[in-house]
Protein backbone atom coordinates (compact mmCIF):
# COMPACT_ATOMS: atom_id res chain seq x y z
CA UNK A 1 -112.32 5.69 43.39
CA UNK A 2 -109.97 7.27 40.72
CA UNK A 3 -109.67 5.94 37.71
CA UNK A 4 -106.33 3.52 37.86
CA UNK A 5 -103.33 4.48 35.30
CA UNK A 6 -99.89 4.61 34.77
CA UNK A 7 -99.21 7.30 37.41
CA UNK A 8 -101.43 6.03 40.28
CA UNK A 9 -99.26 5.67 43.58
CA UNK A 10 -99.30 2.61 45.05
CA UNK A 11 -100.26 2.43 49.34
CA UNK A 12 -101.02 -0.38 51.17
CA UNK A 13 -101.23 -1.98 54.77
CA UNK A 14 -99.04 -5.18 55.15
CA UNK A 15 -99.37 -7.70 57.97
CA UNK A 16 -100.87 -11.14 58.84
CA UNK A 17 -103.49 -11.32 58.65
CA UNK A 18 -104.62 -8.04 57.29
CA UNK A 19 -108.75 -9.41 56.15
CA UNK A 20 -110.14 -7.42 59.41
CA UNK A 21 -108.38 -4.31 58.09
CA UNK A 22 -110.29 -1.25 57.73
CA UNK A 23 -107.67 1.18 56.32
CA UNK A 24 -108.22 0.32 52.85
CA UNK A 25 -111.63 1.90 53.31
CA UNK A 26 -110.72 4.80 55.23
CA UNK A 27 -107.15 5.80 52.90
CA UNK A 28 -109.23 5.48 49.49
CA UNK A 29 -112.10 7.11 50.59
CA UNK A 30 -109.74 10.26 51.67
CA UNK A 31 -108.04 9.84 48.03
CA UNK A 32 -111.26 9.71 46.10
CA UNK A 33 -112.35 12.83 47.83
CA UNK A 34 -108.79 14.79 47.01
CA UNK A 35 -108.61 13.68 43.72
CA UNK A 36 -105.43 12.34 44.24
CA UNK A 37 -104.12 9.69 42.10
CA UNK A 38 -103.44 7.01 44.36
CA UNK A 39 -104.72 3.57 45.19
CA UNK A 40 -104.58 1.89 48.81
CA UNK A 41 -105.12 -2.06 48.98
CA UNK A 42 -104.20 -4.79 51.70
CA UNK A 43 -101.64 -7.67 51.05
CA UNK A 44 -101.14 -10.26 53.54
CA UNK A 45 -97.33 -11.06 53.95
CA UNK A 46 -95.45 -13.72 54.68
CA UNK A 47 -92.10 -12.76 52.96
CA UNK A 48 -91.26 -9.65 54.63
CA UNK A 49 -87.60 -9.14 52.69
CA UNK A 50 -89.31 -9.53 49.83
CA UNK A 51 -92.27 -7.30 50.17
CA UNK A 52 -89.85 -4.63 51.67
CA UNK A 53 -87.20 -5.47 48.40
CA UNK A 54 -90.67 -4.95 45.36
CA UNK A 55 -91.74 -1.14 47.50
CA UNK A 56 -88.03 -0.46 47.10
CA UNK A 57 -87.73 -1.86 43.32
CA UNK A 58 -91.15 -0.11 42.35
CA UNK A 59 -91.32 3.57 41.61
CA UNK A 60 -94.94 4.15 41.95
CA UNK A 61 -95.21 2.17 45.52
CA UNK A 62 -95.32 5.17 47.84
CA UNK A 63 -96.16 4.24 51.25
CA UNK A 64 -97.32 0.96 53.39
CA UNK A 65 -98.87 0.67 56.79
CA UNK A 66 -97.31 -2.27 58.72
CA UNK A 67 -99.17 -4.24 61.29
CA UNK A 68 -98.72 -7.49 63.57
CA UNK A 69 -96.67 -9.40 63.12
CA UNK A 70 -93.97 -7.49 61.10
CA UNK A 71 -94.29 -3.84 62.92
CA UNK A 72 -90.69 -4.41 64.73
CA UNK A 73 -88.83 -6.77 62.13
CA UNK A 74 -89.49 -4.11 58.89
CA UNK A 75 -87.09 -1.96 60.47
CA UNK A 76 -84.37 -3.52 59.53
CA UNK A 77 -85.17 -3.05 56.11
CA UNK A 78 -85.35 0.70 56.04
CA UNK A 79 -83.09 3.44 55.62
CA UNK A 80 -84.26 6.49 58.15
CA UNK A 81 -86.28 5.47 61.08
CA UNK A 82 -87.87 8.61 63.33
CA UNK A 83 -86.89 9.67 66.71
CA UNK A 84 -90.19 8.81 67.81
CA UNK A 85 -90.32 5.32 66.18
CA UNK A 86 -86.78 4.29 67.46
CA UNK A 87 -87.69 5.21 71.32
CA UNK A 88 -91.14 2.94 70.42
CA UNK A 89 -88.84 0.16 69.20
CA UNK A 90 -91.35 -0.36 66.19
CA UNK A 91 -92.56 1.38 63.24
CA UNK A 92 -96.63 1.31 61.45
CA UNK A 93 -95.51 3.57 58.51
CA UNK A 94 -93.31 3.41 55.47
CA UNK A 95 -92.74 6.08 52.96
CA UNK A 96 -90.84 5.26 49.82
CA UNK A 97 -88.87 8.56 48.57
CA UNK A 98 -87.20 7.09 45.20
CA UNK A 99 -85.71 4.26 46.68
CA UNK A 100 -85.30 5.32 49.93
CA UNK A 101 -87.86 3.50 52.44
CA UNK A 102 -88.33 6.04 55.65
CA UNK A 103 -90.17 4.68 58.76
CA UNK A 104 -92.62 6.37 61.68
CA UNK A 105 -95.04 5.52 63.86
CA UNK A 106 -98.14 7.09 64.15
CA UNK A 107 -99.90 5.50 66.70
CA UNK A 108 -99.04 7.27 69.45
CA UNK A 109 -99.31 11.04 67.55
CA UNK A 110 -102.29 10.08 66.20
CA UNK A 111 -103.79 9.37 70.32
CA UNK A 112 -102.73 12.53 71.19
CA UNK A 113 -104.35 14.47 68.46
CA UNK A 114 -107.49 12.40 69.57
CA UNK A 115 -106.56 14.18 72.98
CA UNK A 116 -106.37 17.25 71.43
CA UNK A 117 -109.80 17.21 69.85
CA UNK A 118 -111.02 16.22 72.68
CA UNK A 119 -110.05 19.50 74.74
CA UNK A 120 -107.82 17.63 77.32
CA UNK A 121 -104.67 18.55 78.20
CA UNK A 122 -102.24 15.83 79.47
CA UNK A 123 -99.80 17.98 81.31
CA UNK A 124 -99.89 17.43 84.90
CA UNK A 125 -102.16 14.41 84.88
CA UNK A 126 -101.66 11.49 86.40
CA UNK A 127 -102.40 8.52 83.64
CA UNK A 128 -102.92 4.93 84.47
CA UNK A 129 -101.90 2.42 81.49
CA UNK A 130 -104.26 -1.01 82.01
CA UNK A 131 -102.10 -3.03 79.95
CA UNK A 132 -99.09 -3.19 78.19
CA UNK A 133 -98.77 -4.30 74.72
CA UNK A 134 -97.53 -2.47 71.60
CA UNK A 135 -100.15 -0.01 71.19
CA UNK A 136 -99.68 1.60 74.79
CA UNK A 137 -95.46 1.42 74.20
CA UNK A 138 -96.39 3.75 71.43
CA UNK A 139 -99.21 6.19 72.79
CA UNK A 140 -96.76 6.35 76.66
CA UNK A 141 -93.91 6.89 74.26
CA UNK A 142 -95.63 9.78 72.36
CA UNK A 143 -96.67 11.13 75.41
CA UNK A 144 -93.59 11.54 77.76
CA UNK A 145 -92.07 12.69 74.35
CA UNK A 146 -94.24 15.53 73.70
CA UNK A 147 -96.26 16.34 76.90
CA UNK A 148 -95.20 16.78 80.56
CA UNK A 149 -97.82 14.38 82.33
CA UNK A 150 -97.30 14.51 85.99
CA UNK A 151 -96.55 10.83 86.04
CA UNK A 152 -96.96 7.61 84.21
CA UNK A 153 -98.37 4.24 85.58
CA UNK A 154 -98.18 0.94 83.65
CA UNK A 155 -100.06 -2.16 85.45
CA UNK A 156 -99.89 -5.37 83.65
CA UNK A 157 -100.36 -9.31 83.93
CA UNK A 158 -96.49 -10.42 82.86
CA UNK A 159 -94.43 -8.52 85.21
CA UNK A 160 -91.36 -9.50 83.15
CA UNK A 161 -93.22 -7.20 80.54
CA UNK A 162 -94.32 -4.67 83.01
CA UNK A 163 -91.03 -3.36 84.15
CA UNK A 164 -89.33 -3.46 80.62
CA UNK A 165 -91.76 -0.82 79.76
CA UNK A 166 -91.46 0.92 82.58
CA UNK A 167 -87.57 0.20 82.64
CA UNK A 168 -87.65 1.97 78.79
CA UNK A 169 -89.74 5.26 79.33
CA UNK A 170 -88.17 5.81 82.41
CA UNK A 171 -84.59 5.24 80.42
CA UNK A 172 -85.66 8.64 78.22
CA UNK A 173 -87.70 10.75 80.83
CA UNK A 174 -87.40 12.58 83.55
CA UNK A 175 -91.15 11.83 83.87
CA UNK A 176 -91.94 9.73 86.96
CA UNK A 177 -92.81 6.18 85.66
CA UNK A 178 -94.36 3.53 88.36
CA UNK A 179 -94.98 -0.13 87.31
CA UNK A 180 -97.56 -2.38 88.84
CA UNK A 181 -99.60 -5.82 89.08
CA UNK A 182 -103.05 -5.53 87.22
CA UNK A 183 -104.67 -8.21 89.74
CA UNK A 184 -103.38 -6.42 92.61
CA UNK A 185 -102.61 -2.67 92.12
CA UNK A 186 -105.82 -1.59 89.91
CA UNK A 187 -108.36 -0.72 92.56
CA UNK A 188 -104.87 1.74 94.27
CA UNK A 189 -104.16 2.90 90.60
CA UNK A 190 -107.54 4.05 89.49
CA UNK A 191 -108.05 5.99 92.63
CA UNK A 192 -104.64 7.72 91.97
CA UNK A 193 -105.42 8.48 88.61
CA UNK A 194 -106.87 11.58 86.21
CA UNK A 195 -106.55 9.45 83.36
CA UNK A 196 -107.64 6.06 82.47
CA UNK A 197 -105.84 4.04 78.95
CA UNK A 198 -107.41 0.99 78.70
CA UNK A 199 -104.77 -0.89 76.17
CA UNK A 200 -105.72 -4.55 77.07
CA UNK A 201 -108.07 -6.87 74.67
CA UNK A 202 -110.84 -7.04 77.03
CA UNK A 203 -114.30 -6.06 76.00
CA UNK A 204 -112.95 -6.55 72.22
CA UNK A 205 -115.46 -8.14 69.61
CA UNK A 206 -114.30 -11.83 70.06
CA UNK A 207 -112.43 -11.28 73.22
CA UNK A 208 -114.13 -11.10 76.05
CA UNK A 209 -116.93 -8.66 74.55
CA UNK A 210 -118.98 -7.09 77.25
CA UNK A 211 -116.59 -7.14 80.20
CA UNK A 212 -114.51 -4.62 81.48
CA UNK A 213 -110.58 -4.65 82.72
CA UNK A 214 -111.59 -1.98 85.22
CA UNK A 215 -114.56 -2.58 87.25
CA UNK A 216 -117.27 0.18 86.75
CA UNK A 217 -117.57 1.20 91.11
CA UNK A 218 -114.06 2.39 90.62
CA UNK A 219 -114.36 5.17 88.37
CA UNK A 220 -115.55 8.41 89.25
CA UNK A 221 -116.65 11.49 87.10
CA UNK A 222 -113.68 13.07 86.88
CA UNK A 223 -111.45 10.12 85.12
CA UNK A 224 -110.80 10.55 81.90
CA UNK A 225 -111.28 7.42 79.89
CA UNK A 226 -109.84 6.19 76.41
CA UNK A 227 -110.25 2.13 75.48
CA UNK A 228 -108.31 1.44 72.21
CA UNK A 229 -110.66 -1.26 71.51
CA UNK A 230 -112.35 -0.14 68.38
CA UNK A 231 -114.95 -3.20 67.69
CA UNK A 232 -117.47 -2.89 69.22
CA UNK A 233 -117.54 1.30 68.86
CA UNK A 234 -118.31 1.73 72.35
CA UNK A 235 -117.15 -1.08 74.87
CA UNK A 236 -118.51 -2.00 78.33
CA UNK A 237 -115.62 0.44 79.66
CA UNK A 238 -116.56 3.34 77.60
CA UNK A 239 -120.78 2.42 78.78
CA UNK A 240 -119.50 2.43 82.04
CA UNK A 241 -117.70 5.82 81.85
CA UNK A 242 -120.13 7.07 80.18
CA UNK A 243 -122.85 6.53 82.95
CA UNK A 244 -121.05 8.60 85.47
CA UNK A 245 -120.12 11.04 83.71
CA UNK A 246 -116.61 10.88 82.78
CA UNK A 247 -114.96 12.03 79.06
CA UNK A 248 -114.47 9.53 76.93
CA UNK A 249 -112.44 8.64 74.11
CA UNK A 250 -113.64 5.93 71.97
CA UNK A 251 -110.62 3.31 70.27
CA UNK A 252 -111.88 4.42 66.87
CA UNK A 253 -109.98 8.06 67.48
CA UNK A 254 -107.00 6.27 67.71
CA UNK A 255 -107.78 4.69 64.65
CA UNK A 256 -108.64 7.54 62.44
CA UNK A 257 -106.07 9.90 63.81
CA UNK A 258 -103.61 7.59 63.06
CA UNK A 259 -104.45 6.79 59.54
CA UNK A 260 -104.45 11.35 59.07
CA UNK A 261 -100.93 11.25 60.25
CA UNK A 262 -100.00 8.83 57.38
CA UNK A 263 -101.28 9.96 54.40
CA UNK A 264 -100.20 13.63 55.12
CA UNK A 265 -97.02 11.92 55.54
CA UNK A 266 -97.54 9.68 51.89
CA UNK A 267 -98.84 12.68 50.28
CA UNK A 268 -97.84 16.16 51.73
CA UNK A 269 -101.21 17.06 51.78
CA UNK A 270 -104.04 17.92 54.32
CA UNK A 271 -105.80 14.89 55.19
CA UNK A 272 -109.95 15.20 54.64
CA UNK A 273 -110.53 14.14 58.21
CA UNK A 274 -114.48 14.27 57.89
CA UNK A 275 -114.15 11.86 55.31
CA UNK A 276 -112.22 9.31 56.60
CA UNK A 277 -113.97 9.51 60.09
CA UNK A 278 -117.42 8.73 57.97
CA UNK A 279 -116.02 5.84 56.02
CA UNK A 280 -114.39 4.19 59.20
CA UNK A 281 -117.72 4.75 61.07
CA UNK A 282 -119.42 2.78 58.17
CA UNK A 283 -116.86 0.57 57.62
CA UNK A 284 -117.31 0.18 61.19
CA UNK A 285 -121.26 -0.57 60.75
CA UNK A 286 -120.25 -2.83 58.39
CA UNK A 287 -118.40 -5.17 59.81
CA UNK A 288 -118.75 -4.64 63.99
């Protein structure tokens, strides 16, 4: 790291709890290797009006990431909210410009750039959404925002939550958006489907590790398959994709693509992508 002085910025990712975080490792490892003066570190946060009141009072505190449980409630503490992050209903980045806290979200940019690397297009496909917490509000979001999909399915367990998703993309697209019963609609979905977003916990280290939301005699070699499960690297979803053939997109994209978005937005710079994707993938190793 940089040697610490008077004129180091200040980053950090705020939540709770924030031990499991890996951005500390992947934001100073992309600092180190620009030479930038700035310093990334994880506080876990209880007081939210007073965290939000210090990165206001503190000149050098330049930019936070925000994460469960305090990604919807820090907006009201901010001055200029995105587009983007207002549609979302939530926001994972804070910049501080002199006083003046600005909020994004970077989640769902950050998927599509994954998409992007990958060579797929999204326009005209047909995606599925297995799940629907935050995390796929923000990548269906980014999606009907800035590509023309040929329609948008969300199946989920809580129908109440279900069809307030659905009820909210559908609100600011012209996109078709379909909702749907995860125990009963899957097998109907899949088949229907050019791509797969698995944004449920299953398969996740500690959650169901080794099992898959979407059973493996559905998918075909066609699908195109993204689990935003990061730990373990590759999930039972991904191995199962994998074995027939399908492109894949492994949660760790997300991840890192996410993390590029904000530090060109702390810094104004180009982020050192190879860089961060190494640390993550150790950091990763580290700690699966």
């Amino acid at each position: 790291m940089n040697r610490i002085d008077t004129q180091t910025q200040l980053c950090a990712v705020i939540g709770n709890p924030v031990s499991h975080s890996l951005s500390p490792a992947i934001h100073n490892a992309a600092f180190s290797a620009t030479g930038l003066n700035y310093a990334y570190l994880a506080f876990a946060v209880q007081d939210l009006a007073g965290c939000m009141a210090g990165m206001r009072a503190l000149e050098g505190f330049r930019g936070l990431s925000v994460t469960i449980p305090h990604k919807i409630k820090v907006m009201e503490y901010l001055d200029d909210i995105d587009a983007l992050a207002q549609k979302v209903g939530c926001v994972n980045t804070v910049i501080n410009n002199g006083g003046r806290l600005s909020g994004a979200i970077t989640d769902g940019l950050g998927t599509l750039r994954a998409f992007e690397q990958a060579s797929v297009s999204l326009n005209d496909k047909a995606i599925l959404f297995v799940g629907t917490g935050g995390a796929a509000r923000a990548v269906a979001f980014a999606m009907t925002d800035s590509c023309r999909p040929r329609e948008l399915r969300i199946l989920g367990r809580t129908p109440s939550r279900m069809q307030t998703l659905v009820d909210d993309l559908a609100a600011s697209t012209d996109i078709p958006i379909h909702g749907g019963s995860l125990e009963e609609d899957l097998r109907q979905a899949v088949a229907a489907s050019d791509v797969i977003i698995q944004a449920t916990p299953i398969g996740m280290h500690g959650h169901a590790e080794g099992k898959s939301p979407v059973p493996a005699e559905l998918l075909r070699a066609e699908h195109i398959i993204f689990d935003m499960v990061y730990r373990p690297m590759k999930t039972q979803f991904i191995k199962n994709a994998q074995a027939v053939g399908c492109v894949s997109i492994l949660g760790l994209e997300m991840l890192l693509n996410q993390a590029v978005l904000q530090f060109e937005l702390w810094t104004g710079q180009s982020a050192p992508e190879a860089v961060m994707r190494k640390a993550l993938i150790e950091a990763l190793q580290e700690n699966p």
